[in-house]
N, C-alpha and C. Protein backbone atom coordinates (compact mmCIF):
# COMPACT_ATOMS: atom_id res chain seq x y z
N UNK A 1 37.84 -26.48 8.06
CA UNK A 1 38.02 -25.54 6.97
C UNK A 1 37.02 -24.39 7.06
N UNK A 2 35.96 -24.72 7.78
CA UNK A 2 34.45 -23.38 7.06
C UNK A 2 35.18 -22.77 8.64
N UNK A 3 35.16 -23.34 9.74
CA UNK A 3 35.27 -22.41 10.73
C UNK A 3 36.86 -21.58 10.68
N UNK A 4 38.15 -22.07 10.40
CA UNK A 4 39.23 -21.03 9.65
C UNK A 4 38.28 -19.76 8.92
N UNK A 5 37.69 -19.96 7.55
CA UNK A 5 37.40 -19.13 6.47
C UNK A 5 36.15 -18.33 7.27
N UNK A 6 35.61 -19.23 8.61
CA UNK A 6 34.77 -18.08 9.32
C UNK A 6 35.05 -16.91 9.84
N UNK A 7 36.27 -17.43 10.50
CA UNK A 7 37.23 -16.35 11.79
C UNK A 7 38.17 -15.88 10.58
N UNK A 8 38.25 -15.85 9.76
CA UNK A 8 39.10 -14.74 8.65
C UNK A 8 37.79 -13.96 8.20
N UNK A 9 36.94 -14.26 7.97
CA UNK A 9 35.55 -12.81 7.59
C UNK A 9 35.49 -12.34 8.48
N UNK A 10 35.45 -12.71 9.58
CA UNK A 10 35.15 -12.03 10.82
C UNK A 10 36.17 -11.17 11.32
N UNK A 11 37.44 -11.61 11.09
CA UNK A 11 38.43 -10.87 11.29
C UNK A 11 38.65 -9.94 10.25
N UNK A 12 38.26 -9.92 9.06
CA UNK A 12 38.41 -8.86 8.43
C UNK A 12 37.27 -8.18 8.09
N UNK A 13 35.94 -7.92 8.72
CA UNK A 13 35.45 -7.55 8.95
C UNK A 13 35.48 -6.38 9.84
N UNK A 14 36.23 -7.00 10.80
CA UNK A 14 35.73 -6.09 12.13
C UNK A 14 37.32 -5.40 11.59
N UNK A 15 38.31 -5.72 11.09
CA UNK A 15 38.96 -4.98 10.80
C UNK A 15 38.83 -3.42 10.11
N UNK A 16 37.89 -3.69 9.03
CA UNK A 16 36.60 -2.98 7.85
C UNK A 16 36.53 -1.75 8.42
N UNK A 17 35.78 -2.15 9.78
CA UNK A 17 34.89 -1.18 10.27
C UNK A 17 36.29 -0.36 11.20
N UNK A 18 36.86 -0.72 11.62
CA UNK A 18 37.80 -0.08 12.20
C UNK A 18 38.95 0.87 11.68
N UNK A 19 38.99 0.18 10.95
CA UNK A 19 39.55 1.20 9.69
C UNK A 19 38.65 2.50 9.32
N UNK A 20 37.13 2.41 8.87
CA UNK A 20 36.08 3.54 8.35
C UNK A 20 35.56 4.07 10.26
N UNK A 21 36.31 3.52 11.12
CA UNK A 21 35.28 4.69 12.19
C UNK A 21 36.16 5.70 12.90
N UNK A 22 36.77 5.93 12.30
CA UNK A 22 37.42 7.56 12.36
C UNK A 22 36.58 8.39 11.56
N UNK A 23 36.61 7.54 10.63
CA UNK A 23 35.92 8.74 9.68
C UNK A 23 34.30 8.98 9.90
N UNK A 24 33.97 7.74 10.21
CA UNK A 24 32.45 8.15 10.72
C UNK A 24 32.11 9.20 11.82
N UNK A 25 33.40 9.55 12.34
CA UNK A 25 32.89 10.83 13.59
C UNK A 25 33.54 12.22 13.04
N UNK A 26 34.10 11.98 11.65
CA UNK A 26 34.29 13.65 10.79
C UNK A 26 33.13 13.96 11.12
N UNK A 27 33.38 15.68 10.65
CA UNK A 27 32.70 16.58 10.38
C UNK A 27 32.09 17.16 11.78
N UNK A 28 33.19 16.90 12.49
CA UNK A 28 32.48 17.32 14.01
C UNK A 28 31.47 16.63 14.87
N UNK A 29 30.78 15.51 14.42
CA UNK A 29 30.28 15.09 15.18
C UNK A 29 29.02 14.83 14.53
N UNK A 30 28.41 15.37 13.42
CA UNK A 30 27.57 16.02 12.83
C UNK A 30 26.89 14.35 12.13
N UNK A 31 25.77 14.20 12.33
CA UNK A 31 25.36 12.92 11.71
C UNK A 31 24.49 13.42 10.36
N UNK A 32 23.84 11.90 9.48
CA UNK A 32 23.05 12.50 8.47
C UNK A 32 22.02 13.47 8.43
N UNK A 33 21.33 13.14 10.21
CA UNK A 33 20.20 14.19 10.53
C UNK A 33 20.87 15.96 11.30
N UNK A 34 21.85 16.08 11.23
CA UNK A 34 22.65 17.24 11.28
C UNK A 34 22.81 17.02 12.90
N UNK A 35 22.41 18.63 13.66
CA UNK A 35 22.42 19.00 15.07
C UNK A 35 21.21 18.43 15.58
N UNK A 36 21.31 17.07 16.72
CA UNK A 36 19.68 17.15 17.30
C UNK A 36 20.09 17.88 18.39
N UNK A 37 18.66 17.51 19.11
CA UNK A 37 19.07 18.16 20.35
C UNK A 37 17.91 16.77 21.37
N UNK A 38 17.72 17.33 22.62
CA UNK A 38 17.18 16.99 23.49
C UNK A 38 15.65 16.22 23.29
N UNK A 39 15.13 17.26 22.74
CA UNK A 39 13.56 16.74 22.02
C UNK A 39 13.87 15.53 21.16
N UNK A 40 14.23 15.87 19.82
CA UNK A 40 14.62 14.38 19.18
C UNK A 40 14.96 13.50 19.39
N UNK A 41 15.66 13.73 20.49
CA UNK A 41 16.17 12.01 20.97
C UNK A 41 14.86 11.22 21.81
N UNK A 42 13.93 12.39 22.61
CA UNK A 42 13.17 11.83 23.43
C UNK A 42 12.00 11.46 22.39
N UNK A 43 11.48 12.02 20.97
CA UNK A 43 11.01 11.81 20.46
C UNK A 43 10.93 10.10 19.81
N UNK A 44 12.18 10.06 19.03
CA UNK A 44 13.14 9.10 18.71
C UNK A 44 12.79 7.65 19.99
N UNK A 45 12.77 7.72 20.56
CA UNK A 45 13.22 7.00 21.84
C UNK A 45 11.97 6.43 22.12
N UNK A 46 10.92 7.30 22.16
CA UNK A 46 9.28 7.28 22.31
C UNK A 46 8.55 6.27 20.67
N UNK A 47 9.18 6.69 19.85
CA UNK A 47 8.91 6.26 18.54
C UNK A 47 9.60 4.59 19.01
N UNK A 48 10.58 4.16 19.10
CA UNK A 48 11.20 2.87 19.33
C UNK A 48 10.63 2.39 20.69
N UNK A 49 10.18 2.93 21.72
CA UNK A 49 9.19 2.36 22.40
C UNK A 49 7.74 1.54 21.72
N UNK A 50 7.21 2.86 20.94
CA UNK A 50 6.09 2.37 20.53
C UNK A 50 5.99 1.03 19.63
N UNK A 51 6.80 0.77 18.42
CA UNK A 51 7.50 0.47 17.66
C UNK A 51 7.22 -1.32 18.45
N UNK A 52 8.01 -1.55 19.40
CA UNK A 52 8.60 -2.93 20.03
C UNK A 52 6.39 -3.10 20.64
N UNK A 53 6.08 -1.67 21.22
CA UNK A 53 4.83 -1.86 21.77
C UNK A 53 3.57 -2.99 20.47
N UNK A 54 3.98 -2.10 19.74
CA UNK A 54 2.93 -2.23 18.27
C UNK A 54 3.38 -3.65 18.12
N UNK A 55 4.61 -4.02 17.77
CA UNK A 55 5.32 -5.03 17.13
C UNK A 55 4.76 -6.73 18.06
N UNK A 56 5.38 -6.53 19.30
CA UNK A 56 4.93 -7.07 20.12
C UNK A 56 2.88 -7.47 19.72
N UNK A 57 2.25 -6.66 20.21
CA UNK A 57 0.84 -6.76 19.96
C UNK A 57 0.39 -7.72 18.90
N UNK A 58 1.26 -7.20 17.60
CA UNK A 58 0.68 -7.75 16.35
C UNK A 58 1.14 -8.91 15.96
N UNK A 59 2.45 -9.81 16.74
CA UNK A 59 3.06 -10.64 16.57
C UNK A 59 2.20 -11.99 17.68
N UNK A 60 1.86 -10.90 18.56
CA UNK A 60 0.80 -12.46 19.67
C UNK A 60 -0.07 -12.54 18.68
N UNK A 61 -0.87 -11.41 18.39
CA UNK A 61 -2.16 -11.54 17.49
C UNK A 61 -2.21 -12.86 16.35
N UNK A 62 -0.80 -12.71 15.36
CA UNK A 62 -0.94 -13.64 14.81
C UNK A 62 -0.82 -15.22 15.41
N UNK A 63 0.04 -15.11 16.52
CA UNK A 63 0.43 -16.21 16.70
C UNK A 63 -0.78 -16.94 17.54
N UNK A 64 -1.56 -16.13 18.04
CA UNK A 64 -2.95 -16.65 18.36
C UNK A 64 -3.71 -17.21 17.18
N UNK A 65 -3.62 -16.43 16.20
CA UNK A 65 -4.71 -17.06 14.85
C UNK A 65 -3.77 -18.02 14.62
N UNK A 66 -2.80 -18.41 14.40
CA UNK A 66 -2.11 -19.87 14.21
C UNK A 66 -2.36 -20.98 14.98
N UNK A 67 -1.92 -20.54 16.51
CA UNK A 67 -2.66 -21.52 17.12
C UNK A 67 -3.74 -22.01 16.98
N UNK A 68 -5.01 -21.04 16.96
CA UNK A 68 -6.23 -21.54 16.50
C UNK A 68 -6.46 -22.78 15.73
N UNK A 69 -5.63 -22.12 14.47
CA UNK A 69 -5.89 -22.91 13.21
C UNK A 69 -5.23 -24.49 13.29
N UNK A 70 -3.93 -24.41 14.20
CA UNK A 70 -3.06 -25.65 14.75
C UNK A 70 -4.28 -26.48 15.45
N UNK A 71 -5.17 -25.86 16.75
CA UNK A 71 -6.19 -26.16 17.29
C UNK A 71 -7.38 -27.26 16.47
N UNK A 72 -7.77 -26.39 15.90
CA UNK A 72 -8.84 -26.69 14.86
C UNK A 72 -8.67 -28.00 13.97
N UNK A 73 -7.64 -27.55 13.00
CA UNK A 73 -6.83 -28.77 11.99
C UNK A 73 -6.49 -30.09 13.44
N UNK A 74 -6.23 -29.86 14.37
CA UNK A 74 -5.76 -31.26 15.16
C UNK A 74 -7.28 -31.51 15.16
N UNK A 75 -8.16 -30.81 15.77
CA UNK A 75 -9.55 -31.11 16.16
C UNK A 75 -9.80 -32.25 14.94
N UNK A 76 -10.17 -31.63 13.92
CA UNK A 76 -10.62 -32.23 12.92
C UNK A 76 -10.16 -33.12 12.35
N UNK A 77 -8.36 -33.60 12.47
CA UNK A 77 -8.28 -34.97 12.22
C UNK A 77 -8.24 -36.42 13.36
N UNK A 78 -8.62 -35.54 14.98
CA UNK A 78 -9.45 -36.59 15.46
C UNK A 78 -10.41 -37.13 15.20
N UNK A 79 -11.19 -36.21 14.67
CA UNK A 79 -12.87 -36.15 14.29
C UNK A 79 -12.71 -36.86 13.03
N UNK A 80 -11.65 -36.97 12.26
CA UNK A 80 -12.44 -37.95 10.60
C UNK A 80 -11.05 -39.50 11.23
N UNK A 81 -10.26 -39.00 12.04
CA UNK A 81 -9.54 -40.83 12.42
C UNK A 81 -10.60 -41.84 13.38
N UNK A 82 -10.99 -40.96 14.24
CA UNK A 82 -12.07 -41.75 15.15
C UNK A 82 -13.12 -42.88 14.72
């Protein structure tokens, strides 16, 4: 039953969008940020580089202080079972 009522959202879903993407390329082509050009995209592009760069960094970072703390907390209930 859930996987039927899955593949009917899904199917009318993707129906959804197919229906609204004609219209998403009115107006000539023209998106919310109007005419870019060449610069913006490389800008854009540089920004989502950095972005995954930063993201990345700050996501080991924590996952190092977790470990630690995983580290530590095991340490210490060898140290009071012993």
């Amino acid at each position: 039953m859930i996987k039927v009522r899955t593949s009917v959202v899904a199917a009318l879903t993707a129906l959804f969008f197919l229906v609204l993407a004609p219209a998403a390329m009115a107006a000539d082509g023209l998106g919310l940020a109007g005419r870019i050009d060449d610069r913006f995209i490389t800008f854009f592009c540089f920004g989502v580089i950095a972005f995954f760069a930063v993201f990345v960094t700050v996501m080991s970072l924590i996952q190092g202080r977790l470990d630690a703390k995983k580290e530590q907390r095991r340490h210490d209930l060898d140290r009071f079972n012993s």
